[in-house]
Structure formats: C-alpha cells, structure tokens
Protein backbone atom coordinates (compact mmCIF):
# COMPACT_ATOMS: atom_id res chain seq x y z
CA UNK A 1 173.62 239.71 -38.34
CA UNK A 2 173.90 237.08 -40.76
CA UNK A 3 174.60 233.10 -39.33
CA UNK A 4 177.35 232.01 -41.93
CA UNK A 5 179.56 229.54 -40.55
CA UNK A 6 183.36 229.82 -41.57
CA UNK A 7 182.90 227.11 -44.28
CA UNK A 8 180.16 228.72 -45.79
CA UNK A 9 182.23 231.82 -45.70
CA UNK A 10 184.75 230.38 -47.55
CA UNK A 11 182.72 228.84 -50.51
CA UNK A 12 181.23 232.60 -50.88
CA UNK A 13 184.81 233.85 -51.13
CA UNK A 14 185.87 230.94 -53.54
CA UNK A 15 182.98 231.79 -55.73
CA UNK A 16 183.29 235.37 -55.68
CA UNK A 17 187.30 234.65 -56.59
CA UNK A 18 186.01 232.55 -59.45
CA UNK A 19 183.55 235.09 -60.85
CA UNK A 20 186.42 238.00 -61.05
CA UNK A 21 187.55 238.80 -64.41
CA UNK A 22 190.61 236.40 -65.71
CA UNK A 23 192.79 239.60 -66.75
CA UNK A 24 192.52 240.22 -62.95
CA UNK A 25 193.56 236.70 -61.80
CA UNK A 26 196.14 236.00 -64.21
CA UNK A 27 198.70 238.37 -62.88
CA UNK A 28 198.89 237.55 -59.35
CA UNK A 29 201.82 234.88 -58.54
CA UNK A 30 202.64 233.64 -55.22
CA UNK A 31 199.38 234.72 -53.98
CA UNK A 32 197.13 232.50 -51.43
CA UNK A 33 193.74 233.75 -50.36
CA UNK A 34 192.70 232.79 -46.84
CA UNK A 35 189.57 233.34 -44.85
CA UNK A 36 190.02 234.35 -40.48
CA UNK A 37 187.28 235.12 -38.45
CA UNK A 38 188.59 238.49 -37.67
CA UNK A 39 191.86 240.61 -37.79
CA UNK A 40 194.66 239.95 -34.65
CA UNK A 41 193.68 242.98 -32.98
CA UNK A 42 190.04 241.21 -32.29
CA UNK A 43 188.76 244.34 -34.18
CA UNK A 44 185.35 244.55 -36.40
CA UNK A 45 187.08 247.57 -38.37
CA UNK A 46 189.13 245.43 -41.32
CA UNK A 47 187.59 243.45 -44.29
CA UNK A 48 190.45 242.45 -45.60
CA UNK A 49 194.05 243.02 -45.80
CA UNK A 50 197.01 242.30 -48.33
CA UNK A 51 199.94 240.80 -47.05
CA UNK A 52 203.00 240.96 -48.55
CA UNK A 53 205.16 243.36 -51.62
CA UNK A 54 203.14 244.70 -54.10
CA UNK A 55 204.33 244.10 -57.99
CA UNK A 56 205.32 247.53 -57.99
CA UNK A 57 207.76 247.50 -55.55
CA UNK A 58 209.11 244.04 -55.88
CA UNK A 59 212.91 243.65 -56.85
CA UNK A 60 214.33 240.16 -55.91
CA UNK A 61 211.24 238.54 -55.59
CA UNK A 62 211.03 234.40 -57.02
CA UNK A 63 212.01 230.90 -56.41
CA UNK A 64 211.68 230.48 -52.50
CA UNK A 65 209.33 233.53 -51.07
CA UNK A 66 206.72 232.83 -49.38
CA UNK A 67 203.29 233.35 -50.81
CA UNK A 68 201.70 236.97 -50.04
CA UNK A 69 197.97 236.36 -48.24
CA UNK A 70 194.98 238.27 -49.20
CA UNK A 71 193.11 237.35 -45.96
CA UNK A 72 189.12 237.97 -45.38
CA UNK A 73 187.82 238.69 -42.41
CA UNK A 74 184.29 236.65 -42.17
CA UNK A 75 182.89 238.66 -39.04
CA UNK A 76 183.46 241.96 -39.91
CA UNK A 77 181.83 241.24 -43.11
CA UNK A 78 178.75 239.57 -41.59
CA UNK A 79 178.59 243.22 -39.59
CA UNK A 80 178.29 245.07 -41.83
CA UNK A 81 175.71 243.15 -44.11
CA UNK A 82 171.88 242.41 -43.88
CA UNK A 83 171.75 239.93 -46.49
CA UNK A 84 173.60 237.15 -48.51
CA UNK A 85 173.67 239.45 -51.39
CA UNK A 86 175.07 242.08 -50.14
CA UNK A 87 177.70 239.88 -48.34
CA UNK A 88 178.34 238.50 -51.61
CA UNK A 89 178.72 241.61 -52.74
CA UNK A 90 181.18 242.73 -49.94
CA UNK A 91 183.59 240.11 -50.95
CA UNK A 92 183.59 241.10 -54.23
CA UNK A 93 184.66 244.51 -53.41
CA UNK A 94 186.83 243.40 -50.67
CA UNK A 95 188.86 240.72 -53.21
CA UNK A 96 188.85 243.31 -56.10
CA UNK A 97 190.43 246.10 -53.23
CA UNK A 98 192.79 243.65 -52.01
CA UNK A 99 194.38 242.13 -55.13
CA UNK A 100 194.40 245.83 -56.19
CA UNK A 101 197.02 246.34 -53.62
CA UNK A 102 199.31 243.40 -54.77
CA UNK A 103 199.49 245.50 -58.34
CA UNK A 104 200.33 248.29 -56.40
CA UNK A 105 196.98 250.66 -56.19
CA UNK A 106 196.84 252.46 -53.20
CA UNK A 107 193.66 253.54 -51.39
CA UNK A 108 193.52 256.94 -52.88
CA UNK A 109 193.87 255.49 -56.23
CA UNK A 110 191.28 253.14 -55.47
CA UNK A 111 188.31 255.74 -54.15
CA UNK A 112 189.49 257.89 -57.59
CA UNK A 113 188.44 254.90 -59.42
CA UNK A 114 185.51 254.46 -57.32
CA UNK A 115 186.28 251.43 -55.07
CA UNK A 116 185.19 253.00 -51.88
C-alpha cells in the first residue's frame, strides 16, 4: 500500500479538483470538498460519498443551508492503488463520480456513460 500521509492526500485531491474541466466546477454552489481517513462505519468499501440534495431535486434551497460535502476517503483509496498515478487517477474518477451526484446522475447513469 501506498505511505501518503493525510496532507499529502489532500494536495492530490486539491490538484486533481483543479485539473477538472471549469464547465464542471462552475455549477456546483454550496459545495465543500473534504478529505477523512475512512467512512464512519471504519469500512475500506467507500471512495467517496456526496452529501447533501442534488440540483435536481432541490426546491427551497439558498441563503442559510449548509454546504453539501463531497468527502474522500484517503485509505480506501491507498487500497486499492499500487502507485501515485493510479491514486491520482482514483481521485479523479472519484471527484468526477461524486460531483456527478450533486447534478443529479445516479450510478446507473454513471456506468452507461462509462464511469465505473
């Protein structure tokens, strides 16, 4: 397994954020990103996880709510990855599945498209 420390984890998750398209970013509002070691169940099983109302199903939603999280998990990424690369590369497809969910694209839609 890969020795990245949780700061290190974040600066690869802050530059994969950075390198996603701008048409991606520019939509999402009230949206923090954070980096956990892992999930609350202790589990190795979740990436990452979107928390909070997707745009498509938002109706009073402004002034006042609290941000939704797109949280990365840093050791269940470092399981499942040999290299820097392709943890790099994990986070990319972990951000671009998450932020998918705050525009409303399920998981189904998501492997259709080819975002297993």
């Amino acid at each position: 397994m890969l020795d990245v420390d949780a700061d290190q984890f974040e600066q690869l998750v802050i530059d994969e954020l950075d390198a996603l398209p701008d048409d991606m970013i520019d939509g999402l509002d009230n949206v923090v990103f954070v980096t956990e070691d892992r999930p609350e169940d202790g589990s190795l099983d979740l990436l990452g996880l979107y928390d909070g109302i997707a745009l498509t199903e938002r109706g009073q939603y402004g002034f006042g709510e609290l941000p939704d999280r797109i949280i990365l998990y840093r050791e269940p990424l470092l399981a499942i990855c040999e290299t820097l690369d392709a943890l790099k590369d994990e986070i990319h497809v972990t951000l671009v599945h998450e932020i998918a969910h705050f525009y409303g694209i399920n998981d189904e839609q998501l492997h259709e498209l080819g975002w297993d």
